[in-house]
C-alpha atoms as a PDB file:
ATOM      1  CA  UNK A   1       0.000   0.000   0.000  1.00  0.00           C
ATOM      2  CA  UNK A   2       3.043   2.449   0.465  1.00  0.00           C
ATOM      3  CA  UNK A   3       4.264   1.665  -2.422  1.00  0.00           C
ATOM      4  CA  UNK A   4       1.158   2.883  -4.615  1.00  0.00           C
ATOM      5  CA  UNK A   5       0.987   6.192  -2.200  1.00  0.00           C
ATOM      6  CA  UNK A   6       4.676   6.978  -3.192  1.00  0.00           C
ATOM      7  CA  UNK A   7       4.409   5.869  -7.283  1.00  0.00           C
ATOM      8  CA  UNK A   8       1.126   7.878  -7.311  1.00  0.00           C
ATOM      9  CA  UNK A   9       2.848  11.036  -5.532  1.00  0.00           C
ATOM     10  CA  UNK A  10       6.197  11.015  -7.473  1.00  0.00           C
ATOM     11  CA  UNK A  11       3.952  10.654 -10.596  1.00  0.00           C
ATOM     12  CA  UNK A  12       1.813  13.584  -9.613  1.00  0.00           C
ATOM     13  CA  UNK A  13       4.545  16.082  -8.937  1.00  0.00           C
ATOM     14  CA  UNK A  14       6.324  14.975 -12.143  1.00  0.00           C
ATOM     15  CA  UNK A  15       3.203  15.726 -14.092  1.00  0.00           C
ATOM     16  CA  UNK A  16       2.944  19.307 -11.858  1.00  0.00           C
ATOM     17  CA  UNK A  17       6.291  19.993 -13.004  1.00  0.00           C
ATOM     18  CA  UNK A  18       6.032  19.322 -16.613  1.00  0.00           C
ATOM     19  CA  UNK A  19       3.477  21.621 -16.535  1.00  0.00           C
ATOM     20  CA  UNK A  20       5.149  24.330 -14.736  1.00  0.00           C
ATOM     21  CA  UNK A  21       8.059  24.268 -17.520  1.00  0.00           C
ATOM     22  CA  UNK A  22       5.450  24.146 -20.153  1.00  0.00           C
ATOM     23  CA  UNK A  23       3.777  27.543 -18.975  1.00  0.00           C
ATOM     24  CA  UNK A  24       7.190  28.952 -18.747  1.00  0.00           C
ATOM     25  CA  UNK A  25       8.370  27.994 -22.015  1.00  0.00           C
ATOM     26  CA  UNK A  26       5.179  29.339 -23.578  1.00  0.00           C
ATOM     27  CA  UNK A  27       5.431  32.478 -21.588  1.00  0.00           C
ATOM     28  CA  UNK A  28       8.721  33.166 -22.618  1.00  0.00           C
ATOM     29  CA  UNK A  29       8.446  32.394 -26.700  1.00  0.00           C
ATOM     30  CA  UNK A  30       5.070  34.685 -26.333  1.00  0.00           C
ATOM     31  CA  UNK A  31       6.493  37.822 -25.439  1.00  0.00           C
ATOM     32  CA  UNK A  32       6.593  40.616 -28.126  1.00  0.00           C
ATOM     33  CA  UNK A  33       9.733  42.358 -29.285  1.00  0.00           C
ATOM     34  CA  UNK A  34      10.533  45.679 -28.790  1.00  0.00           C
ATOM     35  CA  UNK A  35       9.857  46.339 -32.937  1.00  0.00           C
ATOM     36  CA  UNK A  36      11.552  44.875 -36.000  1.00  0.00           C
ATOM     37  CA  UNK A  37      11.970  46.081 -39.720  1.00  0.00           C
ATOM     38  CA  UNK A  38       9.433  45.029 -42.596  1.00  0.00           C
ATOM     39  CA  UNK A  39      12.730  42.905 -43.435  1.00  0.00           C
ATOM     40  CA  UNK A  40      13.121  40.970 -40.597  1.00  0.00           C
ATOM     41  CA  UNK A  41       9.191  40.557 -40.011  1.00  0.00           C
ATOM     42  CA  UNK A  42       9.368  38.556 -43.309  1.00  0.00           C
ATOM     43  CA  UNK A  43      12.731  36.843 -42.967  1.00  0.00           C
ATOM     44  CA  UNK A  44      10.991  35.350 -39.938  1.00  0.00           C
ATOM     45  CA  UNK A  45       8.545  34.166 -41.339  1.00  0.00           C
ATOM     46  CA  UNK A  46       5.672  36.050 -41.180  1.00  0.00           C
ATOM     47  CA  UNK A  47       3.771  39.158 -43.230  1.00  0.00           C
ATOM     48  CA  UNK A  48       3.436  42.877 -42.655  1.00  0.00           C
ATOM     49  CA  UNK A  49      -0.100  44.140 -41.646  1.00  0.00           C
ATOM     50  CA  UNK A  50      -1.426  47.323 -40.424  1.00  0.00           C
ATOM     51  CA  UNK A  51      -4.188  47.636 -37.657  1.00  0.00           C
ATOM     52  CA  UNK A  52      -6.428  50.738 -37.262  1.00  0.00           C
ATOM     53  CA  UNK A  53      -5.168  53.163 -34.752  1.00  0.00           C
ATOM     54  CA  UNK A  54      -2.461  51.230 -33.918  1.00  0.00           C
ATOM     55  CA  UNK A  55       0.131  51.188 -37.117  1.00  0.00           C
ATOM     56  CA  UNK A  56       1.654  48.381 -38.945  1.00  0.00           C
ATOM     57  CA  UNK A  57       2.786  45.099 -37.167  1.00  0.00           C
ATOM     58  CA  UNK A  58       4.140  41.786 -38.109  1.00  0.00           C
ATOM     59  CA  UNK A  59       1.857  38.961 -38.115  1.00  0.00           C
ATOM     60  CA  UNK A  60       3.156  35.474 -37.689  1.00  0.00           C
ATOM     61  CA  UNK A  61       6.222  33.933 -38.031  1.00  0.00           C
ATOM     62  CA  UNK A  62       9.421  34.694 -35.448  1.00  0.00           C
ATOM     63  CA  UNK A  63       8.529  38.376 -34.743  1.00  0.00           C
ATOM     64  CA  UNK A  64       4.343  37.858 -34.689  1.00  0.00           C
ATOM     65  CA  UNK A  65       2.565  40.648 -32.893  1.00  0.00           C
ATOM     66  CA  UNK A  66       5.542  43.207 -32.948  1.00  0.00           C
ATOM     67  CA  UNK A  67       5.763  46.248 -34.043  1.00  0.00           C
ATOM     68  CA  UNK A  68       7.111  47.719 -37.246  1.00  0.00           C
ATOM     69  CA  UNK A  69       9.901  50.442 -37.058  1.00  0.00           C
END
């Protein structure tokens, strides 16, 4: 009976870690840069677009959701 109480709470904190390095992995790719050229928006991958009121920013790719310089 110990032995099932110990698997189950080693497997439980290694599946509450795993998550805790998935949310900081995503948080960390997710966060915008400070602003790129048209250039790099598109060598990364993704497309210059322009928003209303807000200007033109880079949608997609490497540099998604940052501005344009």
């Amino acid at each position: 009976m110990r032995i099932r109480r110990s698997l189950g709470l080693a497997i439980a904190t290694a599946t509450l870690a795993g998550l805790s390095l998935t949310g900081a992995a995503t948080a960390q790719v997710s966060t915008p840069h400070t602003s790129v050229t048209p250039d790099q928006c598109r060598q990364g991958g993704g497309s210059v677009s322009s928003r209303p009121y807000a200007g033109e920013y880079c949608s997609g790719g490497t540099y998604g959701n940052s501005p344009i310089a």
